[in-house]
PDB file of N, CA and C in Angstrom:
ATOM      1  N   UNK A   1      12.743 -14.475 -15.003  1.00  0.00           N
ATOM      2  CA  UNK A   1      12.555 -15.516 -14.015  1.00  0.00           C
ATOM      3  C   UNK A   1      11.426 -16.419 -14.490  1.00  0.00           C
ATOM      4  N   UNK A   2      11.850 -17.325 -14.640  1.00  0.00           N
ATOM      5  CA  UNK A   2      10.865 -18.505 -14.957  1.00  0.00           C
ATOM      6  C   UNK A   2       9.812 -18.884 -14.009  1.00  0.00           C
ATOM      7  N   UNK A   3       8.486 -18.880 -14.188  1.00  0.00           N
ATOM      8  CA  UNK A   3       7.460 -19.018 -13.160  1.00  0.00           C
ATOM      9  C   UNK A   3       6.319 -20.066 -13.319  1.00  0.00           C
ATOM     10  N   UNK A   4       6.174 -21.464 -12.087  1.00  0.00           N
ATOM     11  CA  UNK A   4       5.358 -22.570 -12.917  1.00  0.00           C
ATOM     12  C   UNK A   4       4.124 -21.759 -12.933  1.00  0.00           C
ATOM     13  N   UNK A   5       3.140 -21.971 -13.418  1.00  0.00           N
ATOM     14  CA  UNK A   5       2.243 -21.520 -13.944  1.00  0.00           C
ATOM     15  C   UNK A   5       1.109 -21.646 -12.788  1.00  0.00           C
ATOM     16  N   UNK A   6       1.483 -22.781 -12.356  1.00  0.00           N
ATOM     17  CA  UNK A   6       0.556 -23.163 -11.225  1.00  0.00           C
ATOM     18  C   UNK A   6       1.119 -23.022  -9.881  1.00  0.00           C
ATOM     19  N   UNK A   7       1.687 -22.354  -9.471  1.00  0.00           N
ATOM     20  CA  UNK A   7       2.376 -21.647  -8.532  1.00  0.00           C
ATOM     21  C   UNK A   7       1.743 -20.331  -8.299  1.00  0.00           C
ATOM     22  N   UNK A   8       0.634 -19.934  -7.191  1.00  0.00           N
ATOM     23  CA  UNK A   8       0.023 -18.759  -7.406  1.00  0.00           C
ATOM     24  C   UNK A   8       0.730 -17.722  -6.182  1.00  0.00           C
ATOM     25  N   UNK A   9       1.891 -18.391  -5.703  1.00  0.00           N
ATOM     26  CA  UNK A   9       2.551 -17.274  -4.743  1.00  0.00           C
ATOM     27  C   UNK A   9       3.347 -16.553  -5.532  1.00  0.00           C
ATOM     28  N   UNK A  10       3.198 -15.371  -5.203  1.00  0.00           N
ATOM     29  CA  UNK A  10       4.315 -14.425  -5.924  1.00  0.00           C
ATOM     30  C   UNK A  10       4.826 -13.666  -5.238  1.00  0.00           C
ATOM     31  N   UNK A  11       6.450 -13.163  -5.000  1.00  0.00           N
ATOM     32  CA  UNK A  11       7.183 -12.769  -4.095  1.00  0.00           C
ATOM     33  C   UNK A  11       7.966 -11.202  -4.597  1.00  0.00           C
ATOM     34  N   UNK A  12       7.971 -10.056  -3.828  1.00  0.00           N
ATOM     35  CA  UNK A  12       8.779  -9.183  -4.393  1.00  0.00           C
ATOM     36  C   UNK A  12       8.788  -7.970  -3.402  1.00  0.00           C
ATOM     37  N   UNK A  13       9.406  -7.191  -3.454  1.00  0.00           N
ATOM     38  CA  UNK A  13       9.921  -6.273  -2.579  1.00  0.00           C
ATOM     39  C   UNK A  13       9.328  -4.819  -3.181  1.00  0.00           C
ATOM     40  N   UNK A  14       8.317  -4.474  -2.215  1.00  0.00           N
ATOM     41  CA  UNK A  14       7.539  -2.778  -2.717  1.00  0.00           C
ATOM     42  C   UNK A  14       8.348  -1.893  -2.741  1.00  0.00           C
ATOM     43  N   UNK A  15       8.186  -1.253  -3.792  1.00  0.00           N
ATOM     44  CA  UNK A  15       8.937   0.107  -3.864  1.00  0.00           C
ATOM     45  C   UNK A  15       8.254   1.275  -4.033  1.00  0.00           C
ATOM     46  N   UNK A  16       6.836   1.086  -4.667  1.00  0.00           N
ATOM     47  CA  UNK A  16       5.739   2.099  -4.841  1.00  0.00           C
ATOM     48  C   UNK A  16       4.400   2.005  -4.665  1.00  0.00           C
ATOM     49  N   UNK A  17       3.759   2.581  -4.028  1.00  0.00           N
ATOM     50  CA  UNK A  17       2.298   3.026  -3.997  1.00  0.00           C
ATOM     51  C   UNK A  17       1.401   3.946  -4.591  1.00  0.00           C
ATOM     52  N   UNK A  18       0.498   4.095  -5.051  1.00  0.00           N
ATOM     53  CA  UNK A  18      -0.854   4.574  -5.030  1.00  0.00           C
ATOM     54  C   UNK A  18      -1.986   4.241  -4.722  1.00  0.00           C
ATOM     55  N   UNK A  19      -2.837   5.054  -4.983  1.00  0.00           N
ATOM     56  CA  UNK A  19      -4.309   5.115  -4.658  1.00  0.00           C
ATOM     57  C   UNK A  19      -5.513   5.852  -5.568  1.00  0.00           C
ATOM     58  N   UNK A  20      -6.340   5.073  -5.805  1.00  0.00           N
ATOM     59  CA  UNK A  20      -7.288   5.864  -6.476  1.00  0.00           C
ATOM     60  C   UNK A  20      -8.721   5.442  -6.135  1.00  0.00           C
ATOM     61  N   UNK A  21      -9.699   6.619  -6.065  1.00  0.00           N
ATOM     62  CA  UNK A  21     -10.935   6.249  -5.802  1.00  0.00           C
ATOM     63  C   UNK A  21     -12.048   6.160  -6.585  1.00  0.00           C
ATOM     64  N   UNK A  22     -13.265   5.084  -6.504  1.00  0.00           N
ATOM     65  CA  UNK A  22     -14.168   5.198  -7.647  1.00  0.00           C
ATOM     66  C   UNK A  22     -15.667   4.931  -7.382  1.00  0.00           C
ATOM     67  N   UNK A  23     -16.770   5.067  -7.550  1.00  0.00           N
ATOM     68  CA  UNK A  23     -17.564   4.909  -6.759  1.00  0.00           C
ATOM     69  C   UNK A  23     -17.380   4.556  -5.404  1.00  0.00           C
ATOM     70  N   UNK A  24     -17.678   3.706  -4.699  1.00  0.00           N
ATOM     71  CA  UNK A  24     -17.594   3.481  -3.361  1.00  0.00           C
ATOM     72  C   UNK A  24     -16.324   2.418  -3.342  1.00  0.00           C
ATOM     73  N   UNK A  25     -15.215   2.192  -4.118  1.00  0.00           N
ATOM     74  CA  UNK A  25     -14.376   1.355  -3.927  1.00  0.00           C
ATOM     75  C   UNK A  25     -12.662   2.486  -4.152  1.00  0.00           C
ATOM     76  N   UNK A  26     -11.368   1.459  -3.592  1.00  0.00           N
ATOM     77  CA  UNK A  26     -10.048   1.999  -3.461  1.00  0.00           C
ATOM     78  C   UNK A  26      -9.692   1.156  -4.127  1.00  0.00           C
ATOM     79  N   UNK A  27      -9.217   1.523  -5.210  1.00  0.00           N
ATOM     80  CA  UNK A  27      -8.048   1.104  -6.132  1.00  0.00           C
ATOM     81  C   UNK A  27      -6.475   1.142  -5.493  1.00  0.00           C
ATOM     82  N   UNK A  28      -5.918   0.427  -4.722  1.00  0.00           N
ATOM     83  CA  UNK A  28      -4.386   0.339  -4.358  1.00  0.00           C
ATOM     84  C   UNK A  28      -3.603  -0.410  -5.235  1.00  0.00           C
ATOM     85  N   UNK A  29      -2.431   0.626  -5.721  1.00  0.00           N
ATOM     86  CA  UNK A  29      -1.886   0.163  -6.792  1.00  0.00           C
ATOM     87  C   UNK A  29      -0.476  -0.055  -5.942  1.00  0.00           C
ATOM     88  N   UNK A  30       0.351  -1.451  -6.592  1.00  0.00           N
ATOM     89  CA  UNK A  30       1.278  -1.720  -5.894  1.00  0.00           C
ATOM     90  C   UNK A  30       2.608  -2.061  -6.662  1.00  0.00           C
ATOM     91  N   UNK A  31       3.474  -1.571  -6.371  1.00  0.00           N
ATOM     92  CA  UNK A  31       4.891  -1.700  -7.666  1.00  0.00           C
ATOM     93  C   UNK A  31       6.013  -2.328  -7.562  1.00  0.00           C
ATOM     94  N   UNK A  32       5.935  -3.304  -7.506  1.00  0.00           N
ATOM     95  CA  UNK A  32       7.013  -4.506  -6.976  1.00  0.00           C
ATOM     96  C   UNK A  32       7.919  -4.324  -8.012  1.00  0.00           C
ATOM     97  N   UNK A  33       9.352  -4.992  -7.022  1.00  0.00           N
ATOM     98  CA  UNK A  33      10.191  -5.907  -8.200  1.00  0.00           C
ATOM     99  C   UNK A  33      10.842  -7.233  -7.470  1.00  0.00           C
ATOM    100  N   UNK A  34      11.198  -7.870  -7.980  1.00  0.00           N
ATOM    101  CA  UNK A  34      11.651  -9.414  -7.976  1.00  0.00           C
ATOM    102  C   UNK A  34      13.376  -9.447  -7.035  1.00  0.00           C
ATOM    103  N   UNK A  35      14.017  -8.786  -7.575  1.00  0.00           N
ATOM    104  CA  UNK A  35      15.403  -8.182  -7.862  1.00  0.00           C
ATOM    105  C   UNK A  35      15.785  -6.815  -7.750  1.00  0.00           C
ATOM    106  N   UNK A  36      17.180  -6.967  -7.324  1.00  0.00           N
ATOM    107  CA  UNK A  36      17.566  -5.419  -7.267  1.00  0.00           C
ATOM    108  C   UNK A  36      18.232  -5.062  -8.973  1.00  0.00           C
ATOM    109  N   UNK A  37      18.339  -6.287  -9.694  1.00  0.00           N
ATOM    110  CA  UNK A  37      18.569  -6.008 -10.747  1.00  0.00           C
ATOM    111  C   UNK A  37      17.274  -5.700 -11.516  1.00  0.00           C
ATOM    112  N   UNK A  38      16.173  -6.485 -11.554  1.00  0.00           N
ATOM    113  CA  UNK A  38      14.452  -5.956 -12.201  1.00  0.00           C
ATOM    114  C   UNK A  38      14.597  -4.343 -12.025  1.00  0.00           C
ATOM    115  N   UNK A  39      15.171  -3.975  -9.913  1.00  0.00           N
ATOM    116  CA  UNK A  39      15.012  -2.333 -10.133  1.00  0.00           C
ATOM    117  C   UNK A  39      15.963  -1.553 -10.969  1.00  0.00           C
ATOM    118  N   UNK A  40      16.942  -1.665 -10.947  1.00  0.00           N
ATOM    119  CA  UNK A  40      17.953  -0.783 -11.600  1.00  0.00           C
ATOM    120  C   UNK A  40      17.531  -0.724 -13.079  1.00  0.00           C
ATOM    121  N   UNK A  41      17.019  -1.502 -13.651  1.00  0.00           N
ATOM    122  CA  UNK A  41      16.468  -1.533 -15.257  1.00  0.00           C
ATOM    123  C   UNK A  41      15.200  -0.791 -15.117  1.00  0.00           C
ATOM    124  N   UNK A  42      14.274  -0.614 -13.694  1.00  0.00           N
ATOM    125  CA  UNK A  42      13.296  -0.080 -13.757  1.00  0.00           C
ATOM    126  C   UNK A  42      12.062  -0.621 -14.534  1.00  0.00           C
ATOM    127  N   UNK A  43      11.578  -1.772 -14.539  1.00  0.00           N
ATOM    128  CA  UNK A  43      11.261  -2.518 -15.179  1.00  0.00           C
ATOM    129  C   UNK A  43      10.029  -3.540 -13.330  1.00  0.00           C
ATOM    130  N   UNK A  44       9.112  -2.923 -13.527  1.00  0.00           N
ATOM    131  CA  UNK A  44       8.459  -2.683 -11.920  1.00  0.00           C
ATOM    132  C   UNK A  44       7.458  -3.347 -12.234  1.00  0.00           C
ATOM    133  N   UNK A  45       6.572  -4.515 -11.523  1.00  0.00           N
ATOM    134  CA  UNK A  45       5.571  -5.245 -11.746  1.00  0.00           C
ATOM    135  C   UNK A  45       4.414  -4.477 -10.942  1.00  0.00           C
ATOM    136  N   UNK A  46       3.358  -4.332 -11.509  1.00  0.00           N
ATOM    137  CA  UNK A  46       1.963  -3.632 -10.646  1.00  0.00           C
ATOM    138  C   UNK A  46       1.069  -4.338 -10.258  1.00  0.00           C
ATOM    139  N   UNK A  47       0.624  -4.102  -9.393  1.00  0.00           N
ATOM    140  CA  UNK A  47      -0.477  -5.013  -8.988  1.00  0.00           C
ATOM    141  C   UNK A  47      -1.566  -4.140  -8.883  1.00  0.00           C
ATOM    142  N   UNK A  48      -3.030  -4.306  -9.161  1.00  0.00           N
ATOM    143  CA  UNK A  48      -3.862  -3.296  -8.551  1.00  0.00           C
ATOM    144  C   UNK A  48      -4.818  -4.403  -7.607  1.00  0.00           C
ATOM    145  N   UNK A  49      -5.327  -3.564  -6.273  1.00  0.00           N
ATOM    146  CA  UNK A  49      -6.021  -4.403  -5.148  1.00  0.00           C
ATOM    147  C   UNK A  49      -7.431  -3.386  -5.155  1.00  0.00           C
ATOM    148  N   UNK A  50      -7.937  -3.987  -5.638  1.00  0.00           N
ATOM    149  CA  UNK A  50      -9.636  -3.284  -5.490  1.00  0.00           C
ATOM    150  C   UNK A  50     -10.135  -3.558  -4.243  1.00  0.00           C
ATOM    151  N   UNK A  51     -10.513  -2.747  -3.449  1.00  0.00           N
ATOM    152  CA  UNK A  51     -10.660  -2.699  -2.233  1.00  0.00           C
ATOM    153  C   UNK A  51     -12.151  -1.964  -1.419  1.00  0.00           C
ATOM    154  N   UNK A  52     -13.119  -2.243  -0.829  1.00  0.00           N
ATOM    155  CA  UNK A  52     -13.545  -1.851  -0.162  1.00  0.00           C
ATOM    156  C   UNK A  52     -13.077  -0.796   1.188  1.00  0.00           C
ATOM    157  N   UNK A  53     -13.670   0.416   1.340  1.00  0.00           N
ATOM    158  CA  UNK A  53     -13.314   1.566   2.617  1.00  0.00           C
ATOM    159  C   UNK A  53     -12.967   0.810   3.416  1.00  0.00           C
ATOM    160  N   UNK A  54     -13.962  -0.171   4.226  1.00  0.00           N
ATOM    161  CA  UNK A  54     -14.027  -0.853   5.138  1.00  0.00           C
ATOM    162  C   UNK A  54     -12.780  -2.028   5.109  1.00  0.00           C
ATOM    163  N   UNK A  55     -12.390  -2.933   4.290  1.00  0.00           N
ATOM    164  CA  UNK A  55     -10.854  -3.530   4.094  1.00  0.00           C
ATOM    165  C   UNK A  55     -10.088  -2.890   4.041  1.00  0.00           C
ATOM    166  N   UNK A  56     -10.199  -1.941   3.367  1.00  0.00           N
ATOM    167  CA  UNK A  56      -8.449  -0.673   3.419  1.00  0.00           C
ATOM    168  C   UNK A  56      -8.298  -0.072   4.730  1.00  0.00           C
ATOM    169  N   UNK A  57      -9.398   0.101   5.850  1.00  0.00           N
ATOM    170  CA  UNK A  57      -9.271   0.383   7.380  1.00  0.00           C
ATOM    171  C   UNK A  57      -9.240  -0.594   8.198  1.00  0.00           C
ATOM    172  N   UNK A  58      -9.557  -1.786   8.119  1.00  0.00           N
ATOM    173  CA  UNK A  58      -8.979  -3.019   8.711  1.00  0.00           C
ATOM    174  C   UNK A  58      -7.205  -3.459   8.113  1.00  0.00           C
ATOM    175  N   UNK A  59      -7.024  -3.332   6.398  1.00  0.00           N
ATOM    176  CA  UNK A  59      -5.528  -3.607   6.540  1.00  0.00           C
ATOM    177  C   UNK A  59      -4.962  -2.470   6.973  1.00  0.00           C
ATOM    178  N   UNK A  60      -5.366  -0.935   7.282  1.00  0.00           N
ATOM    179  CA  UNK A  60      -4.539   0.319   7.788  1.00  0.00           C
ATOM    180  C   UNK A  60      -4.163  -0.080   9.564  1.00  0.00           C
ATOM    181  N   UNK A  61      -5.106  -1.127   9.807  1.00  0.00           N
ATOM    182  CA  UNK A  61      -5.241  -1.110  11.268  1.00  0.00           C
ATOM    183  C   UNK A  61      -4.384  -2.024  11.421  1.00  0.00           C
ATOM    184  N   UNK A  62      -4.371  -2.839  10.692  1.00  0.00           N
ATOM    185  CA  UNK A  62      -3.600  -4.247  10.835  1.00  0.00           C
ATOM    186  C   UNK A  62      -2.192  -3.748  10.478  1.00  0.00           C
ATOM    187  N   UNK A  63      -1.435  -3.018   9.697  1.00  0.00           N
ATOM    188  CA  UNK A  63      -0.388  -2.381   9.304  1.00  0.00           C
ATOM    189  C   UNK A  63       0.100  -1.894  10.952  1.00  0.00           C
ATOM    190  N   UNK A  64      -0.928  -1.049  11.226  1.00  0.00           N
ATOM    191  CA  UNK A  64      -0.537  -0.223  12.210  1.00  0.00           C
ATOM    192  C   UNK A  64       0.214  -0.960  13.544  1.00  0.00           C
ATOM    193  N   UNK A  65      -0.843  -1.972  13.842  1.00  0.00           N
ATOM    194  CA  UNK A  65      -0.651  -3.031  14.697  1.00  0.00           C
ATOM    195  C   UNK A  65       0.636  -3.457  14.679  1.00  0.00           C
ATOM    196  N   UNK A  66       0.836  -4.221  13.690  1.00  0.00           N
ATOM    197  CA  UNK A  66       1.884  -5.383  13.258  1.00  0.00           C
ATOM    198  C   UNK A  66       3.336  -4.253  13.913  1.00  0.00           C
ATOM    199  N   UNK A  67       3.428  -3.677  12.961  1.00  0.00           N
ATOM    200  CA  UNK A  67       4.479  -2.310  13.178  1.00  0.00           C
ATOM    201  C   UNK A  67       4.976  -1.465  14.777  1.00  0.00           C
ATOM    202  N   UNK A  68       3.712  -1.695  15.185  1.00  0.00           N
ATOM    203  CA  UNK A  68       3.855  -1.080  16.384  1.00  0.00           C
ATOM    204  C   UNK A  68       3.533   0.326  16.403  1.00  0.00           C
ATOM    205  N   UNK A  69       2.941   0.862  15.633  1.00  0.00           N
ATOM    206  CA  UNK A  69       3.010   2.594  15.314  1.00  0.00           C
ATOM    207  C   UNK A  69       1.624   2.927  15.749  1.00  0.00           C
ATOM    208  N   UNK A  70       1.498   3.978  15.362  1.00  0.00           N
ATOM    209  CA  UNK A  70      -0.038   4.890  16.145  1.00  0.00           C
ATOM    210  C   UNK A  70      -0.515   5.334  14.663  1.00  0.00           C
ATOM    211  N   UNK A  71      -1.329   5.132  14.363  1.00  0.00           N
ATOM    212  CA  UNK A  71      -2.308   6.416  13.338  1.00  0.00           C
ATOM    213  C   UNK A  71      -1.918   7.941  13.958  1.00  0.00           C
ATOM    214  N   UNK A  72      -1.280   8.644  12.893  1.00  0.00           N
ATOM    215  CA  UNK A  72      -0.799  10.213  12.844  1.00  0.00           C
ATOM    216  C   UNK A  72      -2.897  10.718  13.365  1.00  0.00           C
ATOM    217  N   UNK A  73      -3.050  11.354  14.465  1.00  0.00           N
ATOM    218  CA  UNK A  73      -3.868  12.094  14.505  1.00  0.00           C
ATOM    219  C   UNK A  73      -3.725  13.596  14.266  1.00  0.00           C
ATOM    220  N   UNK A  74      -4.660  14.283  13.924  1.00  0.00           N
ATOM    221  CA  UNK A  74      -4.358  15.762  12.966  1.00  0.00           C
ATOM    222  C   UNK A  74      -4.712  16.575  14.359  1.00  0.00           C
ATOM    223  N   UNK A  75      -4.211  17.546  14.673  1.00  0.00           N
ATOM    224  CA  UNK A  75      -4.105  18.209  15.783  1.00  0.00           C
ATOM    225  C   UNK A  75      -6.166  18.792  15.870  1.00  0.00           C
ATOM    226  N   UNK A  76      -6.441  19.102  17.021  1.00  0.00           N
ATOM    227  CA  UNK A  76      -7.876  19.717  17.061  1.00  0.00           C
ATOM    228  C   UNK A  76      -7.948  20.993  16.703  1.00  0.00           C
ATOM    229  N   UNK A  77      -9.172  21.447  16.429  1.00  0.00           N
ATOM    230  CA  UNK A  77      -9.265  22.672  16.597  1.00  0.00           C
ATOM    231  C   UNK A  77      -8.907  23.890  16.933  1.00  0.00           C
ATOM    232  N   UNK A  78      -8.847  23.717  18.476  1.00  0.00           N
ATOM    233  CA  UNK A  78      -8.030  24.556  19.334  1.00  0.00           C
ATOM    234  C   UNK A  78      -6.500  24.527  19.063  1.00  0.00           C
ATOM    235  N   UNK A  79      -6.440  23.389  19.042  1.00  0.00           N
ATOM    236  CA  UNK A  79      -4.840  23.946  18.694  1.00  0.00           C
ATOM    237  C   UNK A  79      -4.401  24.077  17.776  1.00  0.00           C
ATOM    238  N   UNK A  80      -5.214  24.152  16.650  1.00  0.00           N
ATOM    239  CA  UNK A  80      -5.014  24.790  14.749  1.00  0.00           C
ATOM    240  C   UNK A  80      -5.377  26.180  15.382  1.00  0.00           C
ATOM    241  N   UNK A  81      -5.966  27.007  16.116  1.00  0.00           N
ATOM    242  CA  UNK A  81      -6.684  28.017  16.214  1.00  0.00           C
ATOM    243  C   UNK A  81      -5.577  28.855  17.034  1.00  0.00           C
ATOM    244  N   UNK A  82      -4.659  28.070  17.714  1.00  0.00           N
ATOM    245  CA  UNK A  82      -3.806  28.751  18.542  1.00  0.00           C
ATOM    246  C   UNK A  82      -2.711  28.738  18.119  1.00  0.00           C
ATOM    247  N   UNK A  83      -1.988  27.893  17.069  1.00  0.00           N
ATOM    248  CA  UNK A  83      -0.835  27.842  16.376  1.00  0.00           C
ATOM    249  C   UNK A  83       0.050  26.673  16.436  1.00  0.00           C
ATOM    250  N   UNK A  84      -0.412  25.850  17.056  1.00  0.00           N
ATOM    251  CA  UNK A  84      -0.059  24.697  18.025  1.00  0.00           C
ATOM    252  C   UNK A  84       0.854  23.467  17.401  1.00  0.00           C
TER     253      UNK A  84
END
């Protein structure tokens, strides 16, 4: 795909994630492709987003939002203790 140079939007459909941590910053790694033909060749563009704690819990919040979903809370104590 031919791309002007000065065109800094870039468009593509996620298929993979990671994460990695390093001193006090999040490395989010992101694995686009263009095409369903780019995927089938497997042939995946990466992006990495260096990120501050504090931005990766404002976009987790903002994800959450947009979506409509809840943050998974991990059951308490008591009820790890009771089988729950």
């Amino acid at each position: 795909m031919n791309r002007d140079p000065t065109d800094r939007h870039d468009y593509g459909i996620l298929v993979g994630w990671s994460h990695a941590t390093f001193t006090d910053k999040i490395d989010l790694k992101l694995q686009t492709v263009q095409s369903s033909r780019q995927l089938k060749s497997e042939d995946l563009d990466t992006q990495h987003i260096v990120m501050t704690a504090s931005q990766a819990l404002l976009l987790a919040n903002y994800l959450f939002q947009i979506t409509g979903q809840a943050p998974v809370k991990k059951p308490g104590i008591l009820t790890r203790l009771l089988g729950g």
